[in-house]
C-alpha atoms as a PDB file:
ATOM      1  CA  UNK A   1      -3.765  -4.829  22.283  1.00  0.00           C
ATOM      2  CA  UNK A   2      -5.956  -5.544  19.040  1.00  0.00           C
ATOM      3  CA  UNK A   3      -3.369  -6.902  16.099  1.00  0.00           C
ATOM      4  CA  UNK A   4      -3.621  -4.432  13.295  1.00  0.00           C
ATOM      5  CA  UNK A   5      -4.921  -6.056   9.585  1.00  0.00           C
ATOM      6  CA  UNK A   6      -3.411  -4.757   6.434  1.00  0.00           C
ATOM      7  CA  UNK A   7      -5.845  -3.633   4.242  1.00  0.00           C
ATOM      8  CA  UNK A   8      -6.760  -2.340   1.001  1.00  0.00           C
ATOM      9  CA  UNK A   9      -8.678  -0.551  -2.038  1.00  0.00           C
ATOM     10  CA  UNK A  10      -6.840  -2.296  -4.073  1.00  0.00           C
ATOM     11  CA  UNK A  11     -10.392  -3.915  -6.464  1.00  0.00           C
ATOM     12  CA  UNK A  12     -11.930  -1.055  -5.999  1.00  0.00           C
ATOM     13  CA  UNK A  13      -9.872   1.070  -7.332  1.00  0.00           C
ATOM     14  CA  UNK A  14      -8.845  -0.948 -10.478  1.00  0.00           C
ATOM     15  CA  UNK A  15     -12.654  -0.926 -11.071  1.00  0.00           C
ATOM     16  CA  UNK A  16     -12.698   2.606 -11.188  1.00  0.00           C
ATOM     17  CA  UNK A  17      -9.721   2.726 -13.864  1.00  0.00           C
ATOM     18  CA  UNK A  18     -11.846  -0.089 -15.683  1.00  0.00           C
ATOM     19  CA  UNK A  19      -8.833  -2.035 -15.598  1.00  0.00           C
ATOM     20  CA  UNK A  20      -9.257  -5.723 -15.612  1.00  0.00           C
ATOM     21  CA  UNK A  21      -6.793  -7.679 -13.069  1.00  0.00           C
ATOM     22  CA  UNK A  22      -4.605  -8.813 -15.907  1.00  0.00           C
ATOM     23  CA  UNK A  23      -3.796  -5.382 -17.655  1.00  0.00           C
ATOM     24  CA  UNK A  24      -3.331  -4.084 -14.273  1.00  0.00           C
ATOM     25  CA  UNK A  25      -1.093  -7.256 -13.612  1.00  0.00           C
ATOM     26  CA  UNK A  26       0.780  -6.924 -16.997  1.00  0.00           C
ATOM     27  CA  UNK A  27       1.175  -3.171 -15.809  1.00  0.00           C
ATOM     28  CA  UNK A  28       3.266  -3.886 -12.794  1.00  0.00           C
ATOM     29  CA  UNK A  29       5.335  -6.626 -14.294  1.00  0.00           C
ATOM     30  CA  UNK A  30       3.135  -9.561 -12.016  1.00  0.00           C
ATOM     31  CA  UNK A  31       0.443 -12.186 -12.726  1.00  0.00           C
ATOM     32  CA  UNK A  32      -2.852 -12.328 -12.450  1.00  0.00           C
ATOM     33  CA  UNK A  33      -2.979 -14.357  -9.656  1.00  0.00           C
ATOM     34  CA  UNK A  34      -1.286 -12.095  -7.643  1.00  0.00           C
ATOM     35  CA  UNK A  35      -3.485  -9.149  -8.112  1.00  0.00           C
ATOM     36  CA  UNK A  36      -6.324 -11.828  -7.087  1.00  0.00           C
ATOM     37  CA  UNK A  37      -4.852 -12.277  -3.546  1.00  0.00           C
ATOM     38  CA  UNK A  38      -3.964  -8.548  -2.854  1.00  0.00           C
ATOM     39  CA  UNK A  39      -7.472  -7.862  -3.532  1.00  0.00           C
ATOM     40  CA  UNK A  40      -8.898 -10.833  -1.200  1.00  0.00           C
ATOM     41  CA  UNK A  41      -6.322  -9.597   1.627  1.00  0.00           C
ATOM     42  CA  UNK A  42      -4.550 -13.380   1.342  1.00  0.00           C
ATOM     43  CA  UNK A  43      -1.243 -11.600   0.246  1.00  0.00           C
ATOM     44  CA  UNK A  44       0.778  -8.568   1.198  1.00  0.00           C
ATOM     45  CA  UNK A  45       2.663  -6.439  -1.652  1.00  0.00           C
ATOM     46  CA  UNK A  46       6.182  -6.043  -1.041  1.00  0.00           C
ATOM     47  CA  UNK A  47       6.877  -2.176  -0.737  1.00  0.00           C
ATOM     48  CA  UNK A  48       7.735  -2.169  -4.405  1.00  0.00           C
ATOM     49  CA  UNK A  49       5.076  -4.024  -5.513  1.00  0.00           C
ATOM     50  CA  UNK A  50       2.579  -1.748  -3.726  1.00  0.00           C
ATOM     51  CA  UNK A  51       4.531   1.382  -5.383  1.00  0.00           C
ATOM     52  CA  UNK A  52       3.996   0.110  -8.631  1.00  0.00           C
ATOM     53  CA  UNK A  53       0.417  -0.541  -7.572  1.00  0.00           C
ATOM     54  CA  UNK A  54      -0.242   3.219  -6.472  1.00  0.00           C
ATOM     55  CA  UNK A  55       1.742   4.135  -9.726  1.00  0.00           C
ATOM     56  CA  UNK A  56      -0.449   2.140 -12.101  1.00  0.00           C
ATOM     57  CA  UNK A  57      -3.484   3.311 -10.753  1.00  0.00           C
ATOM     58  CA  UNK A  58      -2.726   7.168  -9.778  1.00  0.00           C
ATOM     59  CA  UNK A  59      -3.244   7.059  -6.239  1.00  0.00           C
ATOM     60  CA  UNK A  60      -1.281   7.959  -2.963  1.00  0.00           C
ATOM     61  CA  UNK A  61      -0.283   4.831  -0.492  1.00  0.00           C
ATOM     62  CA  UNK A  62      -2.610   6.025   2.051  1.00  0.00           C
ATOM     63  CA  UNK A  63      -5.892   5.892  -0.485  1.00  0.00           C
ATOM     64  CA  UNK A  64      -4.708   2.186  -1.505  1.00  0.00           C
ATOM     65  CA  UNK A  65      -3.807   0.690   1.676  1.00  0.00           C
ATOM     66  CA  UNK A  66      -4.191   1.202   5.126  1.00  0.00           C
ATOM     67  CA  UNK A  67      -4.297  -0.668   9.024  1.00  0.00           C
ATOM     68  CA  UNK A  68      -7.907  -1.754   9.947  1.00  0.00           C
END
């Protein structure tokens, strides 16, 4: 069976707010850094994280993140 990736939208979408990764960082209580590796797939939100995430930016879990 193929191993399922986590995936996201996660740049994309902060583009779209033209939000840099710091605001968006500083929005969510997290650093910069951590944004950085979301959005290159090198780190997985916790579930609260990724709440705050879909908060921040207006979007459901589903549009943000999803199983590739």
């Amino acid at each position: 069976m193929k191993e399922l990736v986590f995936k996201n939208n996660l740049k994309a979408l902060r583009e779209k707010k033209n939000l840099s990764q710091q605001k968006l960082a500083d929005m969510v209580s997290t650093t910069r850094q951590t944004i950085i590796a979301i959005e290159k797939g090198t780190f997985s939100p916790t579930a609260r994280l990724a709440y705050l995430l879909c908060i921040a930016l207006d979007v459901k879990f589903e549009d943000m993140f999803y199983f590739e």
